[in-house]
C-alpha atoms as a PDB file:
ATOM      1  CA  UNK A   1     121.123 175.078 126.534  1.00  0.00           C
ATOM      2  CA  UNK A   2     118.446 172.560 126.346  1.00  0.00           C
ATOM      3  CA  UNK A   3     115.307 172.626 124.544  1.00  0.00           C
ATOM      4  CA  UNK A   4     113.486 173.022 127.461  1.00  0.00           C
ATOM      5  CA  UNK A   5     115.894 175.885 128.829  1.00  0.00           C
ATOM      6  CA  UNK A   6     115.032 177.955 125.302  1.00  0.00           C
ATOM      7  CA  UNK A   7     111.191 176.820 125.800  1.00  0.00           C
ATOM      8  CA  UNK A   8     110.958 178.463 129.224  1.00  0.00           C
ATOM      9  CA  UNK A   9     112.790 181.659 128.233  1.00  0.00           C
ATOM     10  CA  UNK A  10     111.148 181.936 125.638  1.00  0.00           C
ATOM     11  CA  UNK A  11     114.527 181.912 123.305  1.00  0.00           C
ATOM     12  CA  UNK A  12     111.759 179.386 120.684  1.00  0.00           C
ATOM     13  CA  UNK A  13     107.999 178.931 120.446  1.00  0.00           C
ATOM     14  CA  UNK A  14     106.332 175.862 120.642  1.00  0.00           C
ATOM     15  CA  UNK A  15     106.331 174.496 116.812  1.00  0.00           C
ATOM     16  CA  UNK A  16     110.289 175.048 117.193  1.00  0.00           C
ATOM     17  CA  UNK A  17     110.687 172.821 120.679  1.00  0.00           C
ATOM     18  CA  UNK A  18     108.152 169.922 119.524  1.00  0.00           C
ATOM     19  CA  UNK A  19     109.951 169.699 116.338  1.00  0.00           C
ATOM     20  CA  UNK A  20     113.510 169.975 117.822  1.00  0.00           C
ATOM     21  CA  UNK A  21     112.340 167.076 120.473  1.00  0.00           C
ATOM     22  CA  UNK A  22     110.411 165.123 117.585  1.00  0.00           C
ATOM     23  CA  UNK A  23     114.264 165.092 115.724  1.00  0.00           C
ATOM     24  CA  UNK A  24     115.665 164.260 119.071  1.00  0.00           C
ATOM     25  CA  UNK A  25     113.544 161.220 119.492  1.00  0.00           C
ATOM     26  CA  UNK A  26     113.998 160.201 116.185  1.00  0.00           C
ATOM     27  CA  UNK A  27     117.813 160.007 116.240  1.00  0.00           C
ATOM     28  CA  UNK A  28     117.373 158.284 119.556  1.00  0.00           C
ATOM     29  CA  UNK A  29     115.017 155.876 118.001  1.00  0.00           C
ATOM     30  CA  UNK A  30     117.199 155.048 114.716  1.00  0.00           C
ATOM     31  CA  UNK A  31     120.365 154.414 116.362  1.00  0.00           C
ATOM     32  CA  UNK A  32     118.101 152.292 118.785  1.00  0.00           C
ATOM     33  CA  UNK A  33     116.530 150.269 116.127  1.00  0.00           C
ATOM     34  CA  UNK A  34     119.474 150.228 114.270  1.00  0.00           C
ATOM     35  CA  UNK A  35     120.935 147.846 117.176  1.00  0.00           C
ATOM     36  CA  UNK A  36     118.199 145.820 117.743  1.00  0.00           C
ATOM     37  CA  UNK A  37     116.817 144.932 114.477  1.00  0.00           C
ATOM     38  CA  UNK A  38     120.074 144.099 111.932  1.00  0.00           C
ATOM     39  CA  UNK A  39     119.128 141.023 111.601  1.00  0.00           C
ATOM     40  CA  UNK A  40     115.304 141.656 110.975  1.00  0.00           C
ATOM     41  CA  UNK A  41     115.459 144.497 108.060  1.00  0.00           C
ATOM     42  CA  UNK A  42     111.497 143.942 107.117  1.00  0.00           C
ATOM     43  CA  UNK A  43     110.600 145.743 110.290  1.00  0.00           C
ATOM     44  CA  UNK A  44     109.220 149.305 109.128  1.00  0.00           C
ATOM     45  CA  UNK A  45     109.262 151.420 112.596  1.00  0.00           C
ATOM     46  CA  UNK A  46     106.317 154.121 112.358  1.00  0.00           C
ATOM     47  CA  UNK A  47     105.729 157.457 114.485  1.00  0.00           C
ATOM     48  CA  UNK A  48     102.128 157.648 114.753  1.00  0.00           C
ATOM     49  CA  UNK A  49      99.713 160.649 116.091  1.00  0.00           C
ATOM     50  CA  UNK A  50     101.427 164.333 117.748  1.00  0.00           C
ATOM     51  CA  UNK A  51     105.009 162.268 117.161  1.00  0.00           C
ATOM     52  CA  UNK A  52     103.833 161.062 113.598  1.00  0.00           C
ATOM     53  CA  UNK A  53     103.106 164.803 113.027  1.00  0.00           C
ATOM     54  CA  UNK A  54     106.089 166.098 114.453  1.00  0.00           C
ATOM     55  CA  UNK A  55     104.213 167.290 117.118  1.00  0.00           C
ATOM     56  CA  UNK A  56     105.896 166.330 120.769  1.00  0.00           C
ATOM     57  CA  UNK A  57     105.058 168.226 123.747  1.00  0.00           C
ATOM     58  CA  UNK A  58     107.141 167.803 127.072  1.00  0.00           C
ATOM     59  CA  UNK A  59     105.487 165.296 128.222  1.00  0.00           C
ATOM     60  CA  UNK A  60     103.354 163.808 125.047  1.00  0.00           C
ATOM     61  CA  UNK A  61     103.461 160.319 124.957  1.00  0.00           C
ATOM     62  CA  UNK A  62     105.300 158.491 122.191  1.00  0.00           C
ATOM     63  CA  UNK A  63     103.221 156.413 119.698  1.00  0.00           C
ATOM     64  CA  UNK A  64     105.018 154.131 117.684  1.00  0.00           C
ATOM     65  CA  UNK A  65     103.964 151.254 115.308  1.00  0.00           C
ATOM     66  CA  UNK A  66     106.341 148.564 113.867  1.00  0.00           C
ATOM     67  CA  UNK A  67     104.779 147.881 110.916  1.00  0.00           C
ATOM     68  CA  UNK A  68     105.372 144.180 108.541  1.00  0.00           C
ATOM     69  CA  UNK A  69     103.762 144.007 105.581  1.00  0.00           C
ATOM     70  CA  UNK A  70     102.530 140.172 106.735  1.00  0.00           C
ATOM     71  CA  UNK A  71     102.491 138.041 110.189  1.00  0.00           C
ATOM     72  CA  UNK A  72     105.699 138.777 112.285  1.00  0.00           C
ATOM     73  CA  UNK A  73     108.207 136.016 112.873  1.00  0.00           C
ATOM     74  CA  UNK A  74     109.334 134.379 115.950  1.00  0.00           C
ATOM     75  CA  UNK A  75     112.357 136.173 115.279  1.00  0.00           C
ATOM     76  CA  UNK A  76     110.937 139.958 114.233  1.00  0.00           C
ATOM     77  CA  UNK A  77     108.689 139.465 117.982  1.00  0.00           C
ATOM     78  CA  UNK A  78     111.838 139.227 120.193  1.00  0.00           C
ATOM     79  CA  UNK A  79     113.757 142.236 118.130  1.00  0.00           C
ATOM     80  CA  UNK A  80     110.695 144.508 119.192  1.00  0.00           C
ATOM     81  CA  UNK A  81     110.452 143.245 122.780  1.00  0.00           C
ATOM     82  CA  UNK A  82     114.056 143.748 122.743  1.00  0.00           C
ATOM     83  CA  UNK A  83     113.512 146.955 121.641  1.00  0.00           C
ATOM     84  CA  UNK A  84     110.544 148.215 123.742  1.00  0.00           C
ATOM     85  CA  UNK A  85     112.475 146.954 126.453  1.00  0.00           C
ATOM     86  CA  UNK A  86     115.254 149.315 126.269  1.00  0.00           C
ATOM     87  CA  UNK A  87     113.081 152.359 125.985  1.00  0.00           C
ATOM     88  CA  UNK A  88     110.846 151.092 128.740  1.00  0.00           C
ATOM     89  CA  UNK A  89     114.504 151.052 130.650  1.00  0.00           C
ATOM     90  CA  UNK A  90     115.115 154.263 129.507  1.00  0.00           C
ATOM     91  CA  UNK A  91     111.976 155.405 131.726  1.00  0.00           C
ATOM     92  CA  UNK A  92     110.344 156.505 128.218  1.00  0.00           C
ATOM     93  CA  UNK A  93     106.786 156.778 127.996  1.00  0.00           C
ATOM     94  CA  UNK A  94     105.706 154.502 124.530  1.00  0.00           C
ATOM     95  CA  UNK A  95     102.555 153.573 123.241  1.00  0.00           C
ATOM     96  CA  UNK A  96     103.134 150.867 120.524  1.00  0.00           C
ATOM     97  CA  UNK A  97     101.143 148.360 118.249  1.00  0.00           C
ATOM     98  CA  UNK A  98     102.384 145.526 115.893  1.00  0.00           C
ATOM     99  CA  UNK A  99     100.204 145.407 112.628  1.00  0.00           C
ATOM    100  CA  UNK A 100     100.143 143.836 109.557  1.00  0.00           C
ATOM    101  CA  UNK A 101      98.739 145.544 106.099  1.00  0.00           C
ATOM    102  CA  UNK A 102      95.855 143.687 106.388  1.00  0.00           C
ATOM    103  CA  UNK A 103      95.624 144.704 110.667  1.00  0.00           C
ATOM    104  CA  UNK A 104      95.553 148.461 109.509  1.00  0.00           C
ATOM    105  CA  UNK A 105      92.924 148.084 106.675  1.00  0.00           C
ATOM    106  CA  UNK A 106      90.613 145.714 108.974  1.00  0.00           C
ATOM    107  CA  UNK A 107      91.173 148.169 111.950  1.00  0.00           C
ATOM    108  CA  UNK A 108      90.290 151.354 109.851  1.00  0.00           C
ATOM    109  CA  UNK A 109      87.356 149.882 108.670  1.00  0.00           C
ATOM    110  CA  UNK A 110      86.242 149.467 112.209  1.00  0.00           C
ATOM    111  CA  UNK A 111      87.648 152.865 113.737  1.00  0.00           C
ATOM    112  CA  UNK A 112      87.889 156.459 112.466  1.00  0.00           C
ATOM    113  CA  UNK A 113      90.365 156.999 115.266  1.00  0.00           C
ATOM    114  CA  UNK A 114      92.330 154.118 113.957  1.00  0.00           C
ATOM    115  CA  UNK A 115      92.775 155.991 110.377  1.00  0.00           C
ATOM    116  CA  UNK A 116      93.298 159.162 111.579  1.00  0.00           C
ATOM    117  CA  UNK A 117      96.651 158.083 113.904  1.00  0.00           C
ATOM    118  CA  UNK A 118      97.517 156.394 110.132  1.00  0.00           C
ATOM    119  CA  UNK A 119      97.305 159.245 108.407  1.00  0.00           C
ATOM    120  CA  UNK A 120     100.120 161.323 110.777  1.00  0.00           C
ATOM    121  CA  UNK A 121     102.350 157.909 110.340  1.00  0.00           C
ATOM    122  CA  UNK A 122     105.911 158.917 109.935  1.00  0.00           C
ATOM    123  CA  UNK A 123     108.461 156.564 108.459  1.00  0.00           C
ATOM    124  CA  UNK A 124     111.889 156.511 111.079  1.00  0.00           C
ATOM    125  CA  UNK A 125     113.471 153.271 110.100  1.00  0.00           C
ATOM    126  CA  UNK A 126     113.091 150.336 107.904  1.00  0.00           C
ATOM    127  CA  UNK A 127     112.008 150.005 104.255  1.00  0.00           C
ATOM    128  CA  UNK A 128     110.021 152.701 102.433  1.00  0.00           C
ATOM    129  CA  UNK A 129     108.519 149.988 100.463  1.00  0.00           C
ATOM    130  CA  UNK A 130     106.284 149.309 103.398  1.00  0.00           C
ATOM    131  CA  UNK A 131     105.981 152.797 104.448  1.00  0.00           C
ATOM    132  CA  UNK A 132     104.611 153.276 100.870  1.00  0.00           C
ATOM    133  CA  UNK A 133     103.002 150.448 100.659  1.00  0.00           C
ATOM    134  CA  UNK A 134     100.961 151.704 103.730  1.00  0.00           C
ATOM    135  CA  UNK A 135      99.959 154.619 102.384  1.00  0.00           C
ATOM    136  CA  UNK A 136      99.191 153.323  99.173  1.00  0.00           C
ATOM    137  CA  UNK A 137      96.229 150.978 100.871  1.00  0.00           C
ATOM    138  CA  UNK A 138      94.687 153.580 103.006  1.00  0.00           C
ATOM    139  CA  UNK A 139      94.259 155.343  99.159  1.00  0.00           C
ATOM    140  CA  UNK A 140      92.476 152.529  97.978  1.00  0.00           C
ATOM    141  CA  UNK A 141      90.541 152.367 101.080  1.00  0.00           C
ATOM    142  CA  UNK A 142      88.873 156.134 100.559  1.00  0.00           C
ATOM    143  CA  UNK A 143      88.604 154.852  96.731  1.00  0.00           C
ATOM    144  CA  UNK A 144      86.419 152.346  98.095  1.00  0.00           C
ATOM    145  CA  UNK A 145      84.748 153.286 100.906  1.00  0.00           C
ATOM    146  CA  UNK A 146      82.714 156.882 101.427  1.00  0.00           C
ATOM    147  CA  UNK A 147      84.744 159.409 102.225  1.00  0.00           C
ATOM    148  CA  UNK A 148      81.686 161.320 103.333  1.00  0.00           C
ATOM    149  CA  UNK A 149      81.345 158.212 106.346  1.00  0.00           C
ATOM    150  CA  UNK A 150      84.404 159.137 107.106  1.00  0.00           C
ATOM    151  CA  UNK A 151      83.903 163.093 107.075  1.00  0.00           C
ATOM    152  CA  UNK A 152      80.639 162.373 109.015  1.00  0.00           C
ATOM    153  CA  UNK A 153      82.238 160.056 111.653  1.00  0.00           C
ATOM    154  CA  UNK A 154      85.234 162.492 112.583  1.00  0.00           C
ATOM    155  CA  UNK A 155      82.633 165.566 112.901  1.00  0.00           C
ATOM    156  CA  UNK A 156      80.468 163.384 114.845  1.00  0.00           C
ATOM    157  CA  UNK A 157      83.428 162.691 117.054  1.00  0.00           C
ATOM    158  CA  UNK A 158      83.813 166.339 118.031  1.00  0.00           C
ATOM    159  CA  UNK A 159      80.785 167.058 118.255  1.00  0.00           C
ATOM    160  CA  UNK A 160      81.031 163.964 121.285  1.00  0.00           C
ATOM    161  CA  UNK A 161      84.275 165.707 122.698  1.00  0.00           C
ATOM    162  CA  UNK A 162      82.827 169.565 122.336  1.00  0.00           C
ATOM    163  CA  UNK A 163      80.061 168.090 125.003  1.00  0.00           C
ATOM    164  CA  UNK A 164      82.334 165.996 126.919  1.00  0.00           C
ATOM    165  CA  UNK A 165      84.753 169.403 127.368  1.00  0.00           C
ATOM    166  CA  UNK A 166      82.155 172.493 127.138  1.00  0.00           C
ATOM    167  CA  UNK A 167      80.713 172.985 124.118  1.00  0.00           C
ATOM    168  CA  UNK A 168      81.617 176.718 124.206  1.00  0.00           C
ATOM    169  CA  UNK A 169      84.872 178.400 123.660  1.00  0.00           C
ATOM    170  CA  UNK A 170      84.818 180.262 126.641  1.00  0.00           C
ATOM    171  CA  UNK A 171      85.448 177.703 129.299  1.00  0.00           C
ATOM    172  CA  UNK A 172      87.205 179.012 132.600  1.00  0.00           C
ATOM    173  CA  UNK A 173      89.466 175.998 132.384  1.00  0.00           C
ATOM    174  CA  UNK A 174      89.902 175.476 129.163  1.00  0.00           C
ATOM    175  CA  UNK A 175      91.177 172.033 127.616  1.00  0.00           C
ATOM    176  CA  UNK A 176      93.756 173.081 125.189  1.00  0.00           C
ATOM    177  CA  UNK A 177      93.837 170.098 123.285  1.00  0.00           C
ATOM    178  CA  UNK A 178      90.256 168.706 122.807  1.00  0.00           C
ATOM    179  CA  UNK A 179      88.207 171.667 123.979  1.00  0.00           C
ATOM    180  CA  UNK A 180      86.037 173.547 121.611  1.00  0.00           C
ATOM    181  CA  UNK A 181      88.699 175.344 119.091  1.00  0.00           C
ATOM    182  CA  UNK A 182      91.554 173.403 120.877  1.00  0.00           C
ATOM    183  CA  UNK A 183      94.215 171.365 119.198  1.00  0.00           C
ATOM    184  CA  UNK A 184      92.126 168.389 118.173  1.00  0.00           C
ATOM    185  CA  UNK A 185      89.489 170.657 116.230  1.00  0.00           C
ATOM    186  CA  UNK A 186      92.820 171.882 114.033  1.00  0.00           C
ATOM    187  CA  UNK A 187      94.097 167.938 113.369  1.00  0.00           C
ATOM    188  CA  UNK A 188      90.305 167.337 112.763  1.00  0.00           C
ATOM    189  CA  UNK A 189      90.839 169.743 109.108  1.00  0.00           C
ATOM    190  CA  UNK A 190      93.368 168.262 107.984  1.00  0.00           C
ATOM    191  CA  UNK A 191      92.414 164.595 108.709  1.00  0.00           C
ATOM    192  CA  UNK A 192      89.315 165.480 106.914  1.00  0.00           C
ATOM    193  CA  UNK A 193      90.849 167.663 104.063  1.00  0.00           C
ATOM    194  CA  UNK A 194      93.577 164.423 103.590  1.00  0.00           C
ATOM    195  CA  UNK A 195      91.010 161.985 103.324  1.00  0.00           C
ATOM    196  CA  UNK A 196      88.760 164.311 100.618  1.00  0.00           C
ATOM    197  CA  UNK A 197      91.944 166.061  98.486  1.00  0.00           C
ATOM    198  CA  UNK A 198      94.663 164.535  99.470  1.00  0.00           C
ATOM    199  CA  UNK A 199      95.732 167.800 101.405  1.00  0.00           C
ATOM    200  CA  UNK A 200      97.873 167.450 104.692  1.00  0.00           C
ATOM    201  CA  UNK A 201      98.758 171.104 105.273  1.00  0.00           C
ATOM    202  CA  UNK A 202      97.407 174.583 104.960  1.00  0.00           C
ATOM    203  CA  UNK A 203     100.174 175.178 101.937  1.00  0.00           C
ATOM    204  CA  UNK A 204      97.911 172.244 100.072  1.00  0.00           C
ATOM    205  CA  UNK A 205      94.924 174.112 101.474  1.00  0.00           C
ATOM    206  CA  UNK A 206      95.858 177.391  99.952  1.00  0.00           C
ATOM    207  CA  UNK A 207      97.151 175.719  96.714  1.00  0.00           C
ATOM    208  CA  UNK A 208      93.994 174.018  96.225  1.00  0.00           C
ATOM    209  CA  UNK A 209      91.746 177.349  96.691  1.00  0.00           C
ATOM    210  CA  UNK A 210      90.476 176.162  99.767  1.00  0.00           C
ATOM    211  CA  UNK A 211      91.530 178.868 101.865  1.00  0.00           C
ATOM    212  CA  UNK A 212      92.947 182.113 100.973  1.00  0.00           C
ATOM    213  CA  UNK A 213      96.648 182.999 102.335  1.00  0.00           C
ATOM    214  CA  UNK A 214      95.388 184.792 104.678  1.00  0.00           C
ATOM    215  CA  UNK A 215      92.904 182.344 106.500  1.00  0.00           C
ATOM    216  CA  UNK A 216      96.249 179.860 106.099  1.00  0.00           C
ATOM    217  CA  UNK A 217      98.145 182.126 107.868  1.00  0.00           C
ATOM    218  CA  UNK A 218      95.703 183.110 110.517  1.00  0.00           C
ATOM    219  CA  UNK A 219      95.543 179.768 111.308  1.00  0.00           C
ATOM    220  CA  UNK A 220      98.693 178.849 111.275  1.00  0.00           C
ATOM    221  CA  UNK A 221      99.004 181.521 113.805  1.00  0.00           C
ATOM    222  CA  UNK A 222      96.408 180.304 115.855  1.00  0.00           C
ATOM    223  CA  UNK A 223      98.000 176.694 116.185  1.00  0.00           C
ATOM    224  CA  UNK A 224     101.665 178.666 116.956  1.00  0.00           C
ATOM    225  CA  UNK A 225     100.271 179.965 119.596  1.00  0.00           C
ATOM    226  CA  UNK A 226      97.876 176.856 120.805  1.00  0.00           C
ATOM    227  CA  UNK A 227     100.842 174.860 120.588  1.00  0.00           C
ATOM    228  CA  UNK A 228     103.691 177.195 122.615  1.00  0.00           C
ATOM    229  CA  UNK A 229     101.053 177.303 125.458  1.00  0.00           C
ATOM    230  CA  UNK A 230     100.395 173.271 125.456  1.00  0.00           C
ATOM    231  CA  UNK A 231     104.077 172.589 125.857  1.00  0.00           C
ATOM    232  CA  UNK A 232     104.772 175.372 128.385  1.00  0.00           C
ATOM    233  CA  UNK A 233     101.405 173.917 130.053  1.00  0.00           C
ATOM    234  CA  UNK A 234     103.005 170.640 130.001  1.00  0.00           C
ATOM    235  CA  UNK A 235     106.108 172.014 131.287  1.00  0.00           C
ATOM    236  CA  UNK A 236     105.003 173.993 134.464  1.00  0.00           C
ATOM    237  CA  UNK A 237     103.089 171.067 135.123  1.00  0.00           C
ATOM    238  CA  UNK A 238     105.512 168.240 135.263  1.00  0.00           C
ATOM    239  CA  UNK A 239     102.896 166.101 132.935  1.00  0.00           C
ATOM    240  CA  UNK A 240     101.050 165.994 130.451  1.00  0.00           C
ATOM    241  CA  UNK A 241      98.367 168.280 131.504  1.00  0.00           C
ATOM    242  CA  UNK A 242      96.007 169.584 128.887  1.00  0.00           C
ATOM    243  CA  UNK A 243      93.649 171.789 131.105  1.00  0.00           C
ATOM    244  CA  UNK A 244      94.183 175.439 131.882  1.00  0.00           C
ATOM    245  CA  UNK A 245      93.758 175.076 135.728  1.00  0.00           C
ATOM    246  CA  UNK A 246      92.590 178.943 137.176  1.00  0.00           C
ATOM    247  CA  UNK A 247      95.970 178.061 139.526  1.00  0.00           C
ATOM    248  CA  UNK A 248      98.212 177.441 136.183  1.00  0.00           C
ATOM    249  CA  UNK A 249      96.837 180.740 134.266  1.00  0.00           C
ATOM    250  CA  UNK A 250      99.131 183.319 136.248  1.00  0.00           C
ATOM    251  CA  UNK A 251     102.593 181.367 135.415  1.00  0.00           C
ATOM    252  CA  UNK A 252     101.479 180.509 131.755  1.00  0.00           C
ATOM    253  CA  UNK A 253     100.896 184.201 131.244  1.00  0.00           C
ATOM    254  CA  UNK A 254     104.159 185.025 133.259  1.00  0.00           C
ATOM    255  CA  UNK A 255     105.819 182.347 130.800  1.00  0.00           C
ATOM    256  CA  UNK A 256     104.476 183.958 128.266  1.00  0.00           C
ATOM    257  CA  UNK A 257     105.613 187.581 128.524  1.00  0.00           C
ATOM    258  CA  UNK A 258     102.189 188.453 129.236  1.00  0.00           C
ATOM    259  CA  UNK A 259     102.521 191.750 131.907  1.00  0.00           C
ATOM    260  CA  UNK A 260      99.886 193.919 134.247  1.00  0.00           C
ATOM    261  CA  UNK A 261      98.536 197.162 132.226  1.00  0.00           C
ATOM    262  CA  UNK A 262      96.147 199.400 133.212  1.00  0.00           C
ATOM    263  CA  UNK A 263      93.600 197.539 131.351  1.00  0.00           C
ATOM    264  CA  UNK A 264      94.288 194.617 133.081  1.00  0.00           C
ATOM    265  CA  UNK A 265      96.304 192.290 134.376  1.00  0.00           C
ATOM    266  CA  UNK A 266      98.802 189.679 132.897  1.00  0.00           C
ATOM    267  CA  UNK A 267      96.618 186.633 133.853  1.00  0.00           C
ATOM    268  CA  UNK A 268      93.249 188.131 131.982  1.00  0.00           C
ATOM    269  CA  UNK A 269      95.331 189.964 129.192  1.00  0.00           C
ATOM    270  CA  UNK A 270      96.665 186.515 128.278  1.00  0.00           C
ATOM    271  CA  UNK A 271      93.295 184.392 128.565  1.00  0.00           C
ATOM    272  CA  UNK A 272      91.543 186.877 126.266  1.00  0.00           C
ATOM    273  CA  UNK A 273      94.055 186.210 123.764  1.00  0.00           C
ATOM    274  CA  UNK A 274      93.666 182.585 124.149  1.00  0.00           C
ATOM    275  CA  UNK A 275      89.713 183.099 123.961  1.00  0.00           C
END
């Protein structure tokens, strides 16, 4: 049975598919890369954003960085077109950059966004040296800069997207993933916890006395369920579709297990408990 086959009957939840497809890719990925770059070892290949974190819907896009820790060679540029060329083969959806140390400092400086799809960077093959090294200069970065910019800029940001989506929870159509209490707002607390404690999950959270276990596990239950209905959104959709369309709501809630009662039906029982 296929992940997809479990996802739809409900045999695993969302967190469990995205993870098992995140593993999936990566295998694919390494024994990819394995092939195509022997004979350039100093190319670190990155998962950035949802795939960074683990994270892949259905249909999510794949961001990946290869990541040098100076200029790429003649040599290291044909490997990766090599290598995006196989996947782009493959009919694979892949968003990709080639950066430097001194690219990802230069670009964070400029962008918010830029840091934040740094921050969910996953290591899946070359040398943790530069993986570390990585991580080690966006550290020095927040020593330098003002993490309060940075807090101010990302809050800012939603603000921007609450507007741009409905800046109200109760949307007919909800987006699921940058509406108001969506997805993005979730990623948005833990970018901004990383960047002020160093925290990067609601375990940290908890151990640092930021939130009790039982706000960490509230939320956590929140995103569960966020998450199951994004990738069987995805699913029933044939895309990556991240609004709750009035014409979707009936088969997500069928999906879902969600049935008519006499104080209501399936459809509304399931959008109050996404509201």
């Amino acid at each position: 049975m296929t992940l997809l086959e479990k996802l739809s009957t409900r045999k695993i939840r969302g967190p469990e598919f995205c993870v098992g497809r995140s593993r999936e890719m990566d295998k694919k990925l390494q024994k990819l890369a394995a092939e195509k770059f022997k004979d350039t070892p100093g190319i670190c290949l990155m998962a950035l954003g949802g795939y960074g974190r683990a994270e892949l819907c259905p249909h999510s896009d794949i961001d990946l960085m290869f990541f040098l820790p100076r200029e790429a060679t003649a040599k290291e540029n044909k490997a990766i077109e090599a290598f995006l060329y196989a996947l782009w083969d493959e009919g694979e959806k892949i968003g990709h950059s080639v950066r430097t140390v001194k690219d990802c400092v230069d670009l964070c400086k400029k962008d918010s966004k830029v840091m934040t799809g740094l921050l969910d960077a996953r290591l899946i093959h070359g040398p943790r040296e530069s993986a570390a090294l990585l991580r080690n200069e966006l550290t020095l970065l927040f020593a330098k800069e003002d993490k309060q910019t940075f807090v101010h800029n990302k809050l800012a940001e939603r603000d921007a997207r609450h507007a741009r989506y409905g800046d109200t929870r109760y949307v007919l159509e909800p987006n699921i993933k940058e509406g108001k209490g969506g997805l993005r707002d979730f990623q948005t607390l833990l970018w901004i916890t990383d960047v002020l404690y160093g925290a990067k999950s609601l375990d940290d959270l908890v151990g640092l006395g930021i939130l009790t276990k039982s706000e960490s596990a509230r939320f956590a239950k929140s995103h569960d369920f966020l998450l199951t209905v994004r990738c069987h959104l995805h699913d029933i959709a044939g895309r990556a579709e991240e609004r709750l369309h009035f014409d979707i709501q009936p088969d997500l809630a069928n999906r879902l297990g969600y049935n008519d009662r006499r104080t209501g039906r399936a459809v509304e029982r399931f959008m109050k408990h996404y509201f």
